[in-house]
ModelCIF file with pLDDT and N, C-alpha, C, O atoms, coordinates in Angstrom:
data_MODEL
#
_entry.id   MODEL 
#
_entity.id                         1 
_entity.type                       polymer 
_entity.pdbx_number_of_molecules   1 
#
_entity_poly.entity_id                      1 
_entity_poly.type                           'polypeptide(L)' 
_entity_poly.nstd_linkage                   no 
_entity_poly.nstd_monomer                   no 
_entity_poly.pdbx_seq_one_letter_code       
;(UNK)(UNK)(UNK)(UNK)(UNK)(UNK)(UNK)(UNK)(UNK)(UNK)(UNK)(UNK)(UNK)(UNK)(UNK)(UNK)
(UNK)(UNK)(UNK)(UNK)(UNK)(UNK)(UNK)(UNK)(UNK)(UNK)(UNK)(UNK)(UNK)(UNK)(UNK)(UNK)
(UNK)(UNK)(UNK)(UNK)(UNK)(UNK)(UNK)(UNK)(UNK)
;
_entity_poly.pdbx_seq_one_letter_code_can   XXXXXXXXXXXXXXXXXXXXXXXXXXXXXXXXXXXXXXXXX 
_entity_poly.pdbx_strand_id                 A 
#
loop_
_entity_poly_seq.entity_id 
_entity_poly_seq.num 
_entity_poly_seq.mon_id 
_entity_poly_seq.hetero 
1 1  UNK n 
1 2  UNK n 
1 3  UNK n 
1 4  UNK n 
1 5  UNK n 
1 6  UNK n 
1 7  UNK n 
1 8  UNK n 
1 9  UNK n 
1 10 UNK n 
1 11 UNK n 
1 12 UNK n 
1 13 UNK n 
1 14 UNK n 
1 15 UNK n 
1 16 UNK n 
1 17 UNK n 
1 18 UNK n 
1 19 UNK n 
1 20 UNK n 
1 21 UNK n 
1 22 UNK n 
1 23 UNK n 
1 24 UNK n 
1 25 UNK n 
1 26 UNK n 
1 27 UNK n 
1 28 UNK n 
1 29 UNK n 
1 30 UNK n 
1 31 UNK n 
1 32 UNK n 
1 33 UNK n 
1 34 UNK n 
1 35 UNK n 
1 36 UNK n 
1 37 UNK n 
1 38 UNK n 
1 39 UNK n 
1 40 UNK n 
1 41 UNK n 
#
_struct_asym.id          A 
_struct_asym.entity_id   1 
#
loop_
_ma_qa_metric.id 
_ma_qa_metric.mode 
_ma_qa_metric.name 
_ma_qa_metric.software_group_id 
_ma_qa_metric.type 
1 global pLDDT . pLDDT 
2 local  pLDDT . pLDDT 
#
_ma_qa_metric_global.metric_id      1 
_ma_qa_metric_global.metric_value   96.00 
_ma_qa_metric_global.model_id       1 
_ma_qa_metric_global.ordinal_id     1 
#
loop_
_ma_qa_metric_local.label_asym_id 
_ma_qa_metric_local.label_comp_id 
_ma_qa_metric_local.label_seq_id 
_ma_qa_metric_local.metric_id 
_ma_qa_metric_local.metric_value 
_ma_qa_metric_local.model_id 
_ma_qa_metric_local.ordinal_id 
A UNK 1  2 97.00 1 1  
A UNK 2  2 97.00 1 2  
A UNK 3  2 97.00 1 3  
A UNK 4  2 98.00 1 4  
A UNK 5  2 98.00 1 5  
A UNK 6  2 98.00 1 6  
A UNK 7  2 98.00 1 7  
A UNK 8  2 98.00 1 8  
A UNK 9  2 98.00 1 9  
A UNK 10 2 98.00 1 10 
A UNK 11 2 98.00 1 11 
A UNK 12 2 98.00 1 12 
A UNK 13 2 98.00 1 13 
A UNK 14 2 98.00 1 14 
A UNK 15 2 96.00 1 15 
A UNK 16 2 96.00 1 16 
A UNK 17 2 96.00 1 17 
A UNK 18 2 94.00 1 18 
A UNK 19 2 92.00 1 19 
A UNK 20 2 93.00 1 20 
A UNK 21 2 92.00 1 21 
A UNK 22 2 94.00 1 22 
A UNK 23 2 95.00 1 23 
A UNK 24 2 95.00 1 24 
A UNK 25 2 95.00 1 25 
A UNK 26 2 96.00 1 26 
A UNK 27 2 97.00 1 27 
A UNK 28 2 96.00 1 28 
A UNK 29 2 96.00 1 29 
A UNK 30 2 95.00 1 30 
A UNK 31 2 97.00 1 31 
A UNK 32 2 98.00 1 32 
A UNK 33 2 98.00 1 33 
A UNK 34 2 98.00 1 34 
A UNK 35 2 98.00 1 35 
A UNK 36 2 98.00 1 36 
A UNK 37 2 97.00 1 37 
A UNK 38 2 95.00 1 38 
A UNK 39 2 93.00 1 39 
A UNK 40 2 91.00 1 40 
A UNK 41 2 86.00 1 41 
#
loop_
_atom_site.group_PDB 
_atom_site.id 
_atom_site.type_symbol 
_atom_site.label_atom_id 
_atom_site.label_alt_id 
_atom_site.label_comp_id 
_atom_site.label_asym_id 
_atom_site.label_entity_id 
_atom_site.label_seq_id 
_atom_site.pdbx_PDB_ins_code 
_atom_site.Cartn_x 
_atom_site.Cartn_y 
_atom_site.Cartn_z 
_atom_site.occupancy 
_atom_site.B_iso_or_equiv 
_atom_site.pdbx_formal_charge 
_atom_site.auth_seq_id 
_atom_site.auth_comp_id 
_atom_site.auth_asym_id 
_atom_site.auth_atom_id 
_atom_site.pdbx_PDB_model_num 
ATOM 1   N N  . UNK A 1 1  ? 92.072  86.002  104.269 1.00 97.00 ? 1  UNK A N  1 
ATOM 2   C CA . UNK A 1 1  ? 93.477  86.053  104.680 1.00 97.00 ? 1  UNK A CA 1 
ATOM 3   C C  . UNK A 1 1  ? 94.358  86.532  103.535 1.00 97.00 ? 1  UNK A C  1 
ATOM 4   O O  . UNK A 1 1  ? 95.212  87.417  103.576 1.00 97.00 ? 1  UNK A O  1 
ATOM 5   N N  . UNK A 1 2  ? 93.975  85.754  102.475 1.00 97.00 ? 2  UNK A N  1 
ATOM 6   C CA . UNK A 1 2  ? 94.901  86.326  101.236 1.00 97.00 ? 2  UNK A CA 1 
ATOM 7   C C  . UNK A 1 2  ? 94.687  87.559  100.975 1.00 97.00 ? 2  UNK A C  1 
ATOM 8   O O  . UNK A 1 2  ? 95.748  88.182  100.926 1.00 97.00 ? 2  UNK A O  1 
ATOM 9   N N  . UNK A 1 3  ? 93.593  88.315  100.746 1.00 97.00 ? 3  UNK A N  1 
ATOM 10  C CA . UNK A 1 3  ? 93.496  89.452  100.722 1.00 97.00 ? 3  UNK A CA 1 
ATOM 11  C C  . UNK A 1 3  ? 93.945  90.680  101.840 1.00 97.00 ? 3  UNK A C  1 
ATOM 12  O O  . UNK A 1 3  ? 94.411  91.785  101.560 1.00 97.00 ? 3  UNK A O  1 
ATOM 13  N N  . UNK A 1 4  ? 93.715  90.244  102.891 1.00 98.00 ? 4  UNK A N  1 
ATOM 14  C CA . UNK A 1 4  ? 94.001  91.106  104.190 1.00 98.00 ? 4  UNK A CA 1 
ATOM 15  C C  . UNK A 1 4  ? 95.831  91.130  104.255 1.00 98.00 ? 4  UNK A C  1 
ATOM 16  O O  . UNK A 1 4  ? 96.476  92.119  104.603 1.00 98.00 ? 4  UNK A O  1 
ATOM 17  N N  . UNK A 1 5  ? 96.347  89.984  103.892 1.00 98.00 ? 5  UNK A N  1 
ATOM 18  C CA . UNK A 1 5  ? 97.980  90.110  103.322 1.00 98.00 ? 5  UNK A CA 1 
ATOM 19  C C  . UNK A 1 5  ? 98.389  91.081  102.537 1.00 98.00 ? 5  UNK A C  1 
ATOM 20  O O  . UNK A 1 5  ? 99.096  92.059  102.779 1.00 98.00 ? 5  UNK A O  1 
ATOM 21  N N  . UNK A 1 6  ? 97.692  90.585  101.219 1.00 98.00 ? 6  UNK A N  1 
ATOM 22  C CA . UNK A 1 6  ? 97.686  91.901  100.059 1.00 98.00 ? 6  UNK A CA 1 
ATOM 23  C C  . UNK A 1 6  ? 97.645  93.277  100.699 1.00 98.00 ? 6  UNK A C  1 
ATOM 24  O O  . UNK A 1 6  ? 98.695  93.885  100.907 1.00 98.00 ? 6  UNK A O  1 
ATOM 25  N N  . UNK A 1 7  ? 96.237  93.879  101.075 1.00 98.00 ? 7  UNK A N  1 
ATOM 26  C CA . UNK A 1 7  ? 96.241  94.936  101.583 1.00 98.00 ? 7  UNK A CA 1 
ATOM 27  C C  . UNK A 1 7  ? 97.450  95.410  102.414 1.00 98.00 ? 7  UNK A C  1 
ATOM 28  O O  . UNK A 1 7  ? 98.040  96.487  102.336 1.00 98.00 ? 7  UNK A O  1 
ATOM 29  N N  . UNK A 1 8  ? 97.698  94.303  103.273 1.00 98.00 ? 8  UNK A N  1 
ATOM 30  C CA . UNK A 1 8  ? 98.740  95.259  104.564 1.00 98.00 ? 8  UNK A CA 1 
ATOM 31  C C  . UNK A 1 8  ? 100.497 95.457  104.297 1.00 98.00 ? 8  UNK A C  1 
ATOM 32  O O  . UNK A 1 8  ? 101.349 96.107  104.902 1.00 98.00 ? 8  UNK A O  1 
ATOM 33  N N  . UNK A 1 9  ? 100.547 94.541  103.066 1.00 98.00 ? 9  UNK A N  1 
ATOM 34  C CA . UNK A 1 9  ? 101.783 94.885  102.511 1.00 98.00 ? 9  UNK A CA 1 
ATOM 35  C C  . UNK A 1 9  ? 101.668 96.155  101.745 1.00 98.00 ? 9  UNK A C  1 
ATOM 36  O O  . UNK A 1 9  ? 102.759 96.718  101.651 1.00 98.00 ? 9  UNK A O  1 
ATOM 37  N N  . UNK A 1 10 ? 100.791 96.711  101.230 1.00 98.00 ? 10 UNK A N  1 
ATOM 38  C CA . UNK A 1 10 ? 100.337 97.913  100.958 1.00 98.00 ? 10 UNK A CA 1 
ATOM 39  C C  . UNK A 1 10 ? 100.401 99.154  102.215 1.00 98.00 ? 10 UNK A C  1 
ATOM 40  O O  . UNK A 1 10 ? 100.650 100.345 102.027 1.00 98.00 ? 10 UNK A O  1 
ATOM 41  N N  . UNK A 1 11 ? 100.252 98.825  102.857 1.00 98.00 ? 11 UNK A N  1 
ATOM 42  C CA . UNK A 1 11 ? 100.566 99.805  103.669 1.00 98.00 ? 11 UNK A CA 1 
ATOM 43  C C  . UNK A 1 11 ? 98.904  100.324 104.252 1.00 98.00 ? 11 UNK A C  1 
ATOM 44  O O  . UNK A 1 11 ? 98.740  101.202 105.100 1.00 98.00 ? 11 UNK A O  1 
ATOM 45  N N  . UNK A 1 12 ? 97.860  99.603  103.617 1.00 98.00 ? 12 UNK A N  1 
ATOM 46  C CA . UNK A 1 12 ? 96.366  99.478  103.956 1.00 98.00 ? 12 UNK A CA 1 
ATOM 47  C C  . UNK A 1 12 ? 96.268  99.108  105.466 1.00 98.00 ? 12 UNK A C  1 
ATOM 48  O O  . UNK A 1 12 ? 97.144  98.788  106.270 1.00 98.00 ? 12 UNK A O  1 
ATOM 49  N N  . UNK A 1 13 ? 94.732  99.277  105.611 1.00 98.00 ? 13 UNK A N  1 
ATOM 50  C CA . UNK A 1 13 ? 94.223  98.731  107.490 1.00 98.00 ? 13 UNK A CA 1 
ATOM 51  C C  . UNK A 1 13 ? 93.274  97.786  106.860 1.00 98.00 ? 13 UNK A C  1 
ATOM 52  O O  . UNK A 1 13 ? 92.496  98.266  106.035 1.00 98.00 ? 13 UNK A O  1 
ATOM 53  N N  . UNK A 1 14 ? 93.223  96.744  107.070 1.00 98.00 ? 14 UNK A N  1 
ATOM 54  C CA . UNK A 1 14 ? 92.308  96.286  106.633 1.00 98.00 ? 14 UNK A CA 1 
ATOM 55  C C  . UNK A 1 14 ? 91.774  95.307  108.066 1.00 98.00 ? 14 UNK A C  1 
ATOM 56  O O  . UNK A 1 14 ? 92.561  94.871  108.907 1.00 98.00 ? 14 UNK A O  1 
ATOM 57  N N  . UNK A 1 15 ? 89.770  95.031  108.103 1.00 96.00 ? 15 UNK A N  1 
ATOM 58  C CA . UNK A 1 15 ? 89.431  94.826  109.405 1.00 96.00 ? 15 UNK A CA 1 
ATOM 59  C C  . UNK A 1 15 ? 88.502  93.656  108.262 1.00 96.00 ? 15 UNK A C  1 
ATOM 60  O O  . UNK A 1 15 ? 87.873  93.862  107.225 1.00 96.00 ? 15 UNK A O  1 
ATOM 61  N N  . UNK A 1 16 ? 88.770  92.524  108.979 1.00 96.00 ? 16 UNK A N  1 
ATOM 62  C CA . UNK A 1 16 ? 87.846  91.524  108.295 1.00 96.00 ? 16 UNK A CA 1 
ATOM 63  C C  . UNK A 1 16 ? 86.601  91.088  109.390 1.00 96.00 ? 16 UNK A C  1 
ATOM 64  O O  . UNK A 1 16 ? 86.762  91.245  110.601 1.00 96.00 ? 16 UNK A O  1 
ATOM 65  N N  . UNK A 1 17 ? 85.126  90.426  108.718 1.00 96.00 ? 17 UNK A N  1 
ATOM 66  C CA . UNK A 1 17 ? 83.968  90.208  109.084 1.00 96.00 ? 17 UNK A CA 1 
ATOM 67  C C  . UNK A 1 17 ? 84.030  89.291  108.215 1.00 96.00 ? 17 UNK A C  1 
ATOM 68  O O  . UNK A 1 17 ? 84.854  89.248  107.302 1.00 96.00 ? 17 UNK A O  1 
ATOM 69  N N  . UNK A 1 18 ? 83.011  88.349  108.470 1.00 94.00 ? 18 UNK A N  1 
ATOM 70  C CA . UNK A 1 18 ? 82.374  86.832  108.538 1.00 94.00 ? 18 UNK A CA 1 
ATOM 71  C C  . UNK A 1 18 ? 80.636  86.815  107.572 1.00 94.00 ? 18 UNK A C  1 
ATOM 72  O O  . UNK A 1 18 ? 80.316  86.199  106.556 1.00 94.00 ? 18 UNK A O  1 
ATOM 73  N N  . UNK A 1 19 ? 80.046  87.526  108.223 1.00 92.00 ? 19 UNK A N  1 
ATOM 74  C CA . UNK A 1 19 ? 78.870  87.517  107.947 1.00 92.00 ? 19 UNK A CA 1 
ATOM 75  C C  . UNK A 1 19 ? 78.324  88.777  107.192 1.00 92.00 ? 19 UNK A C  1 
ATOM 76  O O  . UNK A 1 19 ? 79.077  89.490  106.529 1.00 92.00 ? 19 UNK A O  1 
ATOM 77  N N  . UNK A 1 20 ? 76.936  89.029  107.325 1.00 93.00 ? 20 UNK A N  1 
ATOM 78  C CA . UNK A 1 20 ? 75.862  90.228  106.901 1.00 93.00 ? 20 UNK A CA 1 
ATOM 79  C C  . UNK A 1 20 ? 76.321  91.183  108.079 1.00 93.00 ? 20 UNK A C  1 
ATOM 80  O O  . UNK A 1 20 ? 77.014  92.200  108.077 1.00 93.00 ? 20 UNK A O  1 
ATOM 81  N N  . UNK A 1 21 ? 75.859  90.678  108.803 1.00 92.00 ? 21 UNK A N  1 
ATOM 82  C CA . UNK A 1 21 ? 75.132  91.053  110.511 1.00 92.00 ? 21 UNK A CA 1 
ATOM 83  C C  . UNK A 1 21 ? 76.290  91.784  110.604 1.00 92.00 ? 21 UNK A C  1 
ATOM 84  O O  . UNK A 1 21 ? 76.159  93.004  110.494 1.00 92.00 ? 21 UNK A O  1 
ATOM 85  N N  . UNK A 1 22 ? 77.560  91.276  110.804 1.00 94.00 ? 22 UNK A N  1 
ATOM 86  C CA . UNK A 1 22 ? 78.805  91.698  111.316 1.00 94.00 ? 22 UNK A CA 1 
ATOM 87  C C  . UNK A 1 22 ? 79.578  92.864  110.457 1.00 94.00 ? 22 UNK A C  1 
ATOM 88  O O  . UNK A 1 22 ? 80.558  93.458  110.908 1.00 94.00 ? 22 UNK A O  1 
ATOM 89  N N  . UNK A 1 23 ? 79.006  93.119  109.146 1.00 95.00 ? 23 UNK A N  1 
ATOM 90  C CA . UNK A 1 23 ? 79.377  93.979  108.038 1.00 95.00 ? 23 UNK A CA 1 
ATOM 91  C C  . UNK A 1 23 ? 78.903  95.210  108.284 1.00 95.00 ? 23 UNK A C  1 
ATOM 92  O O  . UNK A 1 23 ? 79.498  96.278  108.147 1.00 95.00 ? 23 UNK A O  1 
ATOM 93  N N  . UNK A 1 24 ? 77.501  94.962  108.755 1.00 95.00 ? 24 UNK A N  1 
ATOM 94  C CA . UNK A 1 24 ? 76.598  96.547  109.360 1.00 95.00 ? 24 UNK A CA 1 
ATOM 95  C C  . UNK A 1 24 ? 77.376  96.756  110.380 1.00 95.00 ? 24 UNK A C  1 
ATOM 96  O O  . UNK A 1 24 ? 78.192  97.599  110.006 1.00 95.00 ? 24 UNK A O  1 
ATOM 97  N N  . UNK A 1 25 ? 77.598  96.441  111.537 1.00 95.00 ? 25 UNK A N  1 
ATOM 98  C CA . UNK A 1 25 ? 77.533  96.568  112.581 1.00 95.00 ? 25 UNK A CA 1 
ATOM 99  C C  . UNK A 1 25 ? 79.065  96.818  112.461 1.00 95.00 ? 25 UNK A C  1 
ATOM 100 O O  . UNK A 1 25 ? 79.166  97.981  112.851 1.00 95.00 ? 25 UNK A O  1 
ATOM 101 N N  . UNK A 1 26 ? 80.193  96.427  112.173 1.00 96.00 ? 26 UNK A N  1 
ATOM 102 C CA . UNK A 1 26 ? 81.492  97.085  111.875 1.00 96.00 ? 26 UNK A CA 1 
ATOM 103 C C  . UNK A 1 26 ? 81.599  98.303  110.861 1.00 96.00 ? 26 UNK A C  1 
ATOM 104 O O  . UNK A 1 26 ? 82.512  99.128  110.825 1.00 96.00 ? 26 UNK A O  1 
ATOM 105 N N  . UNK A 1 27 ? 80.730  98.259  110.227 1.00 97.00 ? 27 UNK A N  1 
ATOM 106 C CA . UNK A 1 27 ? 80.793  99.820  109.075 1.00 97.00 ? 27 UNK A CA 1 
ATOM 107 C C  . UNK A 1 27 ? 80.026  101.205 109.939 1.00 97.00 ? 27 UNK A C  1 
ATOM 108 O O  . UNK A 1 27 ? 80.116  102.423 110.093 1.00 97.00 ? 27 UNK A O  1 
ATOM 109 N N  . UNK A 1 28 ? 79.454  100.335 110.232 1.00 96.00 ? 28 UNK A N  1 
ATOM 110 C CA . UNK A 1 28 ? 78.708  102.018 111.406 1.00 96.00 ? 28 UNK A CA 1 
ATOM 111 C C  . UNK A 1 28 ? 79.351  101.896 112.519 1.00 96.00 ? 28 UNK A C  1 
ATOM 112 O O  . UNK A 1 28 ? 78.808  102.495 113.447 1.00 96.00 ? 28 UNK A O  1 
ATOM 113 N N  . UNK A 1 29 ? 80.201  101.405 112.751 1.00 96.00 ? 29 UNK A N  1 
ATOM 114 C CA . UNK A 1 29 ? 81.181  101.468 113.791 1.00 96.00 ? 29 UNK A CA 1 
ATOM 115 C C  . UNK A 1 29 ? 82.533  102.073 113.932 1.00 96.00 ? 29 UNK A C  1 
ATOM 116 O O  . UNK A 1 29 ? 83.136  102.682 114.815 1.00 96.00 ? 29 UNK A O  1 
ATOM 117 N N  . UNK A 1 30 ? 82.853  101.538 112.324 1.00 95.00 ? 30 UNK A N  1 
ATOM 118 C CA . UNK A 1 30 ? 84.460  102.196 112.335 1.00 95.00 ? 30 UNK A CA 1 
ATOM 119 C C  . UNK A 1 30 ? 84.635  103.014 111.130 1.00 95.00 ? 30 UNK A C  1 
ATOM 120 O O  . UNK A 1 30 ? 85.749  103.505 110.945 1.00 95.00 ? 30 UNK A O  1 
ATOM 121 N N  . UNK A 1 31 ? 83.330  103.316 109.950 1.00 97.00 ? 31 UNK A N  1 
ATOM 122 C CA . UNK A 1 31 ? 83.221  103.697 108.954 1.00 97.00 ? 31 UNK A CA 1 
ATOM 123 C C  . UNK A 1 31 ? 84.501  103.913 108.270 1.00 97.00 ? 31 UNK A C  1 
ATOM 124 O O  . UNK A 1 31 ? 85.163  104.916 108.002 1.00 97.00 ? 31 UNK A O  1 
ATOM 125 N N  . UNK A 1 32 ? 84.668  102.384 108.032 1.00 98.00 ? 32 UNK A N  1 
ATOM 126 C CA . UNK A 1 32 ? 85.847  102.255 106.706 1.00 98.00 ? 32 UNK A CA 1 
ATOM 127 C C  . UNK A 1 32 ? 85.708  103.390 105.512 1.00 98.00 ? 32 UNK A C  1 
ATOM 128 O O  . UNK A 1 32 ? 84.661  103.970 105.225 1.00 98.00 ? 32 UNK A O  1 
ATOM 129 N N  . UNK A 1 33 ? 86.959  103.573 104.897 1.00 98.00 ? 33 UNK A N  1 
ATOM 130 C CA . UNK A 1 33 ? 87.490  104.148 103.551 1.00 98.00 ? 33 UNK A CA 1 
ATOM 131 C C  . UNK A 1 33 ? 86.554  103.688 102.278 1.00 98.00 ? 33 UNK A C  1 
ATOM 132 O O  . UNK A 1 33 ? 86.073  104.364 101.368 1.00 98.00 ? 33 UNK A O  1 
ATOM 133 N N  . UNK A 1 34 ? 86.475  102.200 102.577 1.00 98.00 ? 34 UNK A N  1 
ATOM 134 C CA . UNK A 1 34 ? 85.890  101.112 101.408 1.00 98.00 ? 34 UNK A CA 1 
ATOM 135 C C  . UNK A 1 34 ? 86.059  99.918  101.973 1.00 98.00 ? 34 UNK A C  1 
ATOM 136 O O  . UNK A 1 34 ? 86.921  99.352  102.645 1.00 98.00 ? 34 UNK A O  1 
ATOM 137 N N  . UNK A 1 35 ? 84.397  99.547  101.263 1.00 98.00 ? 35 UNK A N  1 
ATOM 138 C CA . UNK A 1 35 ? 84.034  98.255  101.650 1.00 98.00 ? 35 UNK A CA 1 
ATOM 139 C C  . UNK A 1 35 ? 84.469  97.101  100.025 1.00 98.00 ? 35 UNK A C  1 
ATOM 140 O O  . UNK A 1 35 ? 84.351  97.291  98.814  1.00 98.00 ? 35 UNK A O  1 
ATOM 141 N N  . UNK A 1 36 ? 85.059  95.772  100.996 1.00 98.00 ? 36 UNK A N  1 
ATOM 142 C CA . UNK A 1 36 ? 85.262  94.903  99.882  1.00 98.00 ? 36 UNK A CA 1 
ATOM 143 C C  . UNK A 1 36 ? 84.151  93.811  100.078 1.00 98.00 ? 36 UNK A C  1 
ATOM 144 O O  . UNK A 1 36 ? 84.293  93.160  101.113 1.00 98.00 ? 36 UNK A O  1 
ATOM 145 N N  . UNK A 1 37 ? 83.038  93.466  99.270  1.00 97.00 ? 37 UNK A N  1 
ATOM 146 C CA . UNK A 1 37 ? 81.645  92.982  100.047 1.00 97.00 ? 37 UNK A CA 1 
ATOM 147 C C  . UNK A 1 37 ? 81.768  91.423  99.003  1.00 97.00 ? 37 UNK A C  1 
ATOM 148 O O  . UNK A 1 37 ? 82.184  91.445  97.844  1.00 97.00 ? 37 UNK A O  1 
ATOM 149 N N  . UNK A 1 38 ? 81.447  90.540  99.510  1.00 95.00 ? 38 UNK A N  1 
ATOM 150 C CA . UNK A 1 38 ? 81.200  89.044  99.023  1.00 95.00 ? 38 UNK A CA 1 
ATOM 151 C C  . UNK A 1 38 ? 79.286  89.154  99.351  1.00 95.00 ? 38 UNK A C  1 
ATOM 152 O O  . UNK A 1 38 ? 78.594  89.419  100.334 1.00 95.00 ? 38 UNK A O  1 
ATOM 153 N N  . UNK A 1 39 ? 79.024  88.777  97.893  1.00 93.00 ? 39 UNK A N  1 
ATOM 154 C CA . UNK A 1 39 ? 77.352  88.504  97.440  1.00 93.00 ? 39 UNK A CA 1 
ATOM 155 C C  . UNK A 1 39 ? 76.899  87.415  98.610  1.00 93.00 ? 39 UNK A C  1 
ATOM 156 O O  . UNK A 1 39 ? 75.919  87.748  99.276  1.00 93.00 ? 39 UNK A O  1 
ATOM 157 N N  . UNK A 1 40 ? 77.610  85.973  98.959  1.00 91.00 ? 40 UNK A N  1 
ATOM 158 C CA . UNK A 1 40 ? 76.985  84.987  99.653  1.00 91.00 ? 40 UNK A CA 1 
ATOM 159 C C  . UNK A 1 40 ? 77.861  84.839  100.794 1.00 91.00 ? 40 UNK A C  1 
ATOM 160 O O  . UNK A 1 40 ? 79.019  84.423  100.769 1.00 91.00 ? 40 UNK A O  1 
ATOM 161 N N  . UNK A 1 41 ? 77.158  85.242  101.848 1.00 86.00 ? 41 UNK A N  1 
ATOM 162 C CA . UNK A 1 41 ? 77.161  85.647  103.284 1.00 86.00 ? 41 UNK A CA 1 
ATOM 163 C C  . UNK A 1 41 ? 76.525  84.788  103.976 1.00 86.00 ? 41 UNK A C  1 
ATOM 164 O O  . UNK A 1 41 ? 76.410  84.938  105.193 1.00 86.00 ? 41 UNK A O  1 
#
């Protein structure tokens, strides 16, 4: 949330995910600009 704030006051899109699973499956989907990735998922 804090981050997805940051971004959109920027004038960014930012699309948040939860998991692994949900990271693939939204990046080959909407093939973001850049990924912001957390190690423990």
């Amino acid at each position: 949330r804090m981050v997805s704030n940051y971004l959109k006051q920027r004038g960014l899109e930012p699309t948040t995910v939860f998991d692994g699973m949900q990271t693939l499956m939204f990046a080959r989907r909407t093939m973001p600009d850049v990924i912001l990735l957390d190690i423990n998922m």
